[in-house]
C-alpha atoms as a PDB file:
ATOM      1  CA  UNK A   1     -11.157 116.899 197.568  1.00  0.00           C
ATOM      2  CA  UNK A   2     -12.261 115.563 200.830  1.00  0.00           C
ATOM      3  CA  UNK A   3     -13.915 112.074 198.491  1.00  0.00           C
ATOM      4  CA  UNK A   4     -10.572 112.109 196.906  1.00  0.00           C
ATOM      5  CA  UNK A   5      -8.410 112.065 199.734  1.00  0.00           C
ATOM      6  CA  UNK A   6     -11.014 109.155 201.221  1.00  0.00           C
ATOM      7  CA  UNK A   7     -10.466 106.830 198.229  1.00  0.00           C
ATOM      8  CA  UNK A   8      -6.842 107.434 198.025  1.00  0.00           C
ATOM      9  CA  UNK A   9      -5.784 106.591 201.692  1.00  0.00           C
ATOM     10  CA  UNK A  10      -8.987 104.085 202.332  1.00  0.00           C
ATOM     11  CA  UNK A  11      -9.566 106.396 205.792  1.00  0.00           C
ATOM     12  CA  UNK A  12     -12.550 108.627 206.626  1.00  0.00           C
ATOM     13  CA  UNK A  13     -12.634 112.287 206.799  1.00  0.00           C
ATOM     14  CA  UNK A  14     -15.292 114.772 207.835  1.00  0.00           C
ATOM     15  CA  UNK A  15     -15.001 118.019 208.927  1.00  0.00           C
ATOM     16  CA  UNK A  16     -17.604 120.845 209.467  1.00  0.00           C
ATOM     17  CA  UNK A  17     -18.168 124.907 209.926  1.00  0.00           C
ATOM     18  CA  UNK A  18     -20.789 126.539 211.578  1.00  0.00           C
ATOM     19  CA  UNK A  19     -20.489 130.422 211.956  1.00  0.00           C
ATOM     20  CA  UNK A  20     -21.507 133.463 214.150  1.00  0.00           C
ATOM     21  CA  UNK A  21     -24.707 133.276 212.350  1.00  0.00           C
ATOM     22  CA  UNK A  22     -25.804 129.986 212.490  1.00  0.00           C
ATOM     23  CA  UNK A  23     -24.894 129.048 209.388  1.00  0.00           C
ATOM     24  CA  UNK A  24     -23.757 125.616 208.697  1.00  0.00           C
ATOM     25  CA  UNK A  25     -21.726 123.553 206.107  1.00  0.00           C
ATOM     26  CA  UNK A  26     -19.961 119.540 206.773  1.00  0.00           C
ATOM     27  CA  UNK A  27     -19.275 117.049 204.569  1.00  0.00           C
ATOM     28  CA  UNK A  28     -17.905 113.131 205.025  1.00  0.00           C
ATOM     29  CA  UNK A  29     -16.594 110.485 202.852  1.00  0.00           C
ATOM     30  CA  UNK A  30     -15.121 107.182 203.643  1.00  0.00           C
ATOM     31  CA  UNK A  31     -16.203 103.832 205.618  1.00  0.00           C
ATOM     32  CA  UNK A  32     -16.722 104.561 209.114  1.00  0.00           C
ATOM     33  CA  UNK A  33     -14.745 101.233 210.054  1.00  0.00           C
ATOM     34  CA  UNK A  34     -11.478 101.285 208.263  1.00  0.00           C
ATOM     35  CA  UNK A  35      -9.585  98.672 210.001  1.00  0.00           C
ATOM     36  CA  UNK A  36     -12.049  94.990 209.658  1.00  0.00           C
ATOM     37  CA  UNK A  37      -9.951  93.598 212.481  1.00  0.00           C
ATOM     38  CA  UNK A  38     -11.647  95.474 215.080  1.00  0.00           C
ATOM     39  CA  UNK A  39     -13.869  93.931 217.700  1.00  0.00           C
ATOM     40  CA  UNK A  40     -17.010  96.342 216.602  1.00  0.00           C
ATOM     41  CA  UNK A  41     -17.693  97.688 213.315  1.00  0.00           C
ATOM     42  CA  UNK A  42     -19.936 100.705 212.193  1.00  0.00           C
ATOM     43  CA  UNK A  43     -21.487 100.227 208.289  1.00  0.00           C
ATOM     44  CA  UNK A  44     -21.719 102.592 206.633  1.00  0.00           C
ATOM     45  CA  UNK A  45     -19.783 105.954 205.254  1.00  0.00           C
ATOM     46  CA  UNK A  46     -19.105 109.186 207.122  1.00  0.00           C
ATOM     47  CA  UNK A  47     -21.347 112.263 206.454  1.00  0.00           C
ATOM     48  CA  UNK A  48     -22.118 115.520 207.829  1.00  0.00           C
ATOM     49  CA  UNK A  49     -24.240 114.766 210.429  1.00  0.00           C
ATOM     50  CA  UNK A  50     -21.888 111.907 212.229  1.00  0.00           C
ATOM     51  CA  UNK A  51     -20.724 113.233 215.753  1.00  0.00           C
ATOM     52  CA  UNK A  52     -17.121 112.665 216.486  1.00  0.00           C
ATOM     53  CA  UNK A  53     -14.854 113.976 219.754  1.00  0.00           C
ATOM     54  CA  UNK A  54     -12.220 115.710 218.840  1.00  0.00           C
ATOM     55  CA  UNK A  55      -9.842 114.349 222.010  1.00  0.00           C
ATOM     56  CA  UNK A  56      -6.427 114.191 220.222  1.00  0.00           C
ATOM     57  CA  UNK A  57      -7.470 116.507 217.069  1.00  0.00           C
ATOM     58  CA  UNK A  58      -6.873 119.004 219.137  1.00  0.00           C
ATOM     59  CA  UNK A  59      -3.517 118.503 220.584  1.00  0.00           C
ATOM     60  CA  UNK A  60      -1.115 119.650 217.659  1.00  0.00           C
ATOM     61  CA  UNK A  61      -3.006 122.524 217.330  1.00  0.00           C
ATOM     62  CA  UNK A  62      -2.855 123.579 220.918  1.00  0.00           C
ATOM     63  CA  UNK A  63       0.996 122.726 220.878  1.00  0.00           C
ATOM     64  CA  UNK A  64       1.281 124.654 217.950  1.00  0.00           C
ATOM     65  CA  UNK A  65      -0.496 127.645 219.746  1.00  0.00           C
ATOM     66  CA  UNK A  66       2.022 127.372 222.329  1.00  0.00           C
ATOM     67  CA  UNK A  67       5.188 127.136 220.523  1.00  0.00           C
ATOM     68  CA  UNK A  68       4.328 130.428 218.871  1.00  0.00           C
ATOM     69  CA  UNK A  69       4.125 132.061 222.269  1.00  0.00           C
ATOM     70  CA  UNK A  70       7.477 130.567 223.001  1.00  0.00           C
ATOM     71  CA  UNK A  71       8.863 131.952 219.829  1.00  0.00           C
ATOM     72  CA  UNK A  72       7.382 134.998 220.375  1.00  0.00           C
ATOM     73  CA  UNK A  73       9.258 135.066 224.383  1.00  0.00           C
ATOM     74  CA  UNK A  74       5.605 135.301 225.797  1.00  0.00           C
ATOM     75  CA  UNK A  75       6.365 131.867 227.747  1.00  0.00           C
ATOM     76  CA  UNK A  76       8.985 129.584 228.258  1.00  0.00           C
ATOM     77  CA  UNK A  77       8.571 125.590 228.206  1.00  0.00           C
ATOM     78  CA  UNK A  78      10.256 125.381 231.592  1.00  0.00           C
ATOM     79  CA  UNK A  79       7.627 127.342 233.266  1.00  0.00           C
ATOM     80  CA  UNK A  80       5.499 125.709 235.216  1.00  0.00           C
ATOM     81  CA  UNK A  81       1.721 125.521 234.219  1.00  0.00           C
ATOM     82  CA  UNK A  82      -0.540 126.192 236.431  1.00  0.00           C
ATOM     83  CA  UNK A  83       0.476 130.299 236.284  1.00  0.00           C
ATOM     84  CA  UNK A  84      -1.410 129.951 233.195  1.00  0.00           C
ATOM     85  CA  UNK A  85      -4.018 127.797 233.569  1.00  0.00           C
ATOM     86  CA  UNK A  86      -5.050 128.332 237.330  1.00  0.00           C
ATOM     87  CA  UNK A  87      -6.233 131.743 236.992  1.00  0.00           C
ATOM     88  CA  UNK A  88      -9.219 130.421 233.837  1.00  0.00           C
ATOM     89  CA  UNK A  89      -9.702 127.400 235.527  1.00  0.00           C
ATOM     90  CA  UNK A  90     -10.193 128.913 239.169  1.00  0.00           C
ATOM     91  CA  UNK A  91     -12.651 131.776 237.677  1.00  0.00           C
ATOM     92  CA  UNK A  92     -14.486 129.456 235.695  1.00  0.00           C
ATOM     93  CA  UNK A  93     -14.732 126.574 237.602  1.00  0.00           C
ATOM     94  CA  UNK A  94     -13.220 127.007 241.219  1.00  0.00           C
ATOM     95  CA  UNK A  95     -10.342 124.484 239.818  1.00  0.00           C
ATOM     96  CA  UNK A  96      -6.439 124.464 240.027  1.00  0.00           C
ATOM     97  CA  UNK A  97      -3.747 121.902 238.735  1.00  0.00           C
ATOM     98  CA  UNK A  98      -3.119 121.449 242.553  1.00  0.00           C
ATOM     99  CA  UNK A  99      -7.076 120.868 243.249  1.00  0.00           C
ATOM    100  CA  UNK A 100      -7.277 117.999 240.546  1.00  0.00           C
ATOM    101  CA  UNK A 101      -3.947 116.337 240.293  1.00  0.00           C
ATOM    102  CA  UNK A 102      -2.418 116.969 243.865  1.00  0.00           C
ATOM    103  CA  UNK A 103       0.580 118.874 244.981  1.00  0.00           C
ATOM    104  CA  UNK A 104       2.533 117.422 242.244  1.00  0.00           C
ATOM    105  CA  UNK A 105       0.203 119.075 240.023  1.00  0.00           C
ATOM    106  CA  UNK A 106       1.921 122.418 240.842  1.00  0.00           C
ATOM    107  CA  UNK A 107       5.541 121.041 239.172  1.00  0.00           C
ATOM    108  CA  UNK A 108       4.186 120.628 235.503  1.00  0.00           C
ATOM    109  CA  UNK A 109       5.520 122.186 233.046  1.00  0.00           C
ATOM    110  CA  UNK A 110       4.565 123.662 230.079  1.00  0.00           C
ATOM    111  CA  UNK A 111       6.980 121.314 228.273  1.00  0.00           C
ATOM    112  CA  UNK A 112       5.716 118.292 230.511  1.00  0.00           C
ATOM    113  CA  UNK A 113       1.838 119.020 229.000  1.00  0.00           C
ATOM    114  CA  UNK A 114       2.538 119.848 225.406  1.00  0.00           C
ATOM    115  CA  UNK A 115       5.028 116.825 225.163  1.00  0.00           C
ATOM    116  CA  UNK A 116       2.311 114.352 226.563  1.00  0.00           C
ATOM    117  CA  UNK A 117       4.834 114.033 229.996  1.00  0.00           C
ATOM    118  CA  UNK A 118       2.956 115.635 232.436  1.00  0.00           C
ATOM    119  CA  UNK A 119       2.092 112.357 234.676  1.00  0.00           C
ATOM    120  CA  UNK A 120      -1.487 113.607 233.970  1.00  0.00           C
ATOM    121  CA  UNK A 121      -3.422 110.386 232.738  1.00  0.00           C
ATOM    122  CA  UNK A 122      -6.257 110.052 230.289  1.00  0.00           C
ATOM    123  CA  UNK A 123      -9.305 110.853 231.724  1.00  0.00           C
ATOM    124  CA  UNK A 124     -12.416 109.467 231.743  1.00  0.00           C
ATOM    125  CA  UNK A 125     -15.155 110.880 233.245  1.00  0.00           C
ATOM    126  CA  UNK A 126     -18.026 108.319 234.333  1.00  0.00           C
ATOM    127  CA  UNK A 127     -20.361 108.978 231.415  1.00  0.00           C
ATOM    128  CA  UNK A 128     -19.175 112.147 229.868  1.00  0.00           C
ATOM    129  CA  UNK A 129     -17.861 111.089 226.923  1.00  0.00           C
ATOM    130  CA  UNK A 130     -21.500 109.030 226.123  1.00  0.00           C
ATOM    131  CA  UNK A 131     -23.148 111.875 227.461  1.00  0.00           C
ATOM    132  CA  UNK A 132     -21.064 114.505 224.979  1.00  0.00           C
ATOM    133  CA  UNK A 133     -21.725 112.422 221.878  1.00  0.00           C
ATOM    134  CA  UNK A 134     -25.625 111.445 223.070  1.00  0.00           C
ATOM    135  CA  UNK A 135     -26.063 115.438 223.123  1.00  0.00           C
ATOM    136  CA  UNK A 136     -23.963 116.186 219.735  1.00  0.00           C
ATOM    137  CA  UNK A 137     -26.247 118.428 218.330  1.00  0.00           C
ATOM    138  CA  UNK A 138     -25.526 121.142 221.063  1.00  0.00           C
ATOM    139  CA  UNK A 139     -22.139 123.129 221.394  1.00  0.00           C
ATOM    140  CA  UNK A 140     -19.925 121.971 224.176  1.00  0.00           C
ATOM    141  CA  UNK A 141     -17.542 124.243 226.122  1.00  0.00           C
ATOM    142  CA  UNK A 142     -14.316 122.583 226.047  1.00  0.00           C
ATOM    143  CA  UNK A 143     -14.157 123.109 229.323  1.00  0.00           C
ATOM    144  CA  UNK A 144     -17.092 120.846 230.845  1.00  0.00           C
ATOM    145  CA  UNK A 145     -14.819 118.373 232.030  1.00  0.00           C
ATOM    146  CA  UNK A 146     -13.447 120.457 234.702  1.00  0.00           C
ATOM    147  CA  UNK A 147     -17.129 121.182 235.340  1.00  0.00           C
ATOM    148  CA  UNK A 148     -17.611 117.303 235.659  1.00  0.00           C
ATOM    149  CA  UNK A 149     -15.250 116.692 237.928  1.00  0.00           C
ATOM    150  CA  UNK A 150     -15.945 119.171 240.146  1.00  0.00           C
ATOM    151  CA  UNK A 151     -19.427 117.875 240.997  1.00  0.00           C
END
């Protein structure tokens, strides 16, 4: 399915599973360039053992997450964020919205971060990202970033 679905729309695809056990299972299939135009191609076709960060793969399924609370009344999108996130991020890393974005970082809302709005720019970390994908063979908390910039 996965080769099909590489030939049909000319992009790549991988995905993988690893579970409680150790027990692992990935697969690729298409060029690992797809658009020739770009300033730096990679030969050769995706497999299982290419390293990739997930960045935005993750953002429709965390808004997803979220809308279900909202539909469920556990949250509104009007509330302000940081009664949710402050109390994880304080216990795991001694952060708060307020500590890493400023005061401002106290008005954003839940709406503001799931709709991309938040006034909270892309980060990038000195040489996290390199360092992440250097060191793909070991499992990252997603929260290491936090971790990062708190040093």
């Amino acid at each position: 399915m996965i080769d099909s679905a590489a030939k049909t729309t000319g992009y790549g695809f991988s995905f993988g599973y690893i579970d409680d056990t150790g027990l692992q299972f990935g697969h690729g299939a298409g060029d690992r360039t797809i658009f020739k135009e770009l300033p730096v191609q990679v030969n050769g076709t995706i497999n299982a053992d290419d390293a990739f960060e997930l960045g935005s793969g993750t953002k429709g399924y965390t808004a997803t997450a979220i809308m279900r609370l909202v539909d469920e009344g556990k949250i509104k999108l009007s509330d302000l964020a940081y009664l949710y996130t402050d109390g994880p991020m304080t216990a795991g890393w001694n952060q708060t919205m307020e500590k890493l974005f400023g005061p401002w970082g106290n008005k954003v809302t839940v709406r503001d971060l799931i709709f991309m709005q938040s006034g909270i720019g892309d980060y990038e970390i000195g040489t996290f990202d390199q360092d992440t994908l250097l060191n793909s063979h070991e499992v990252h908390d997603p929260m290491e970033p936090l971790v990062f910039m708190s040093t």
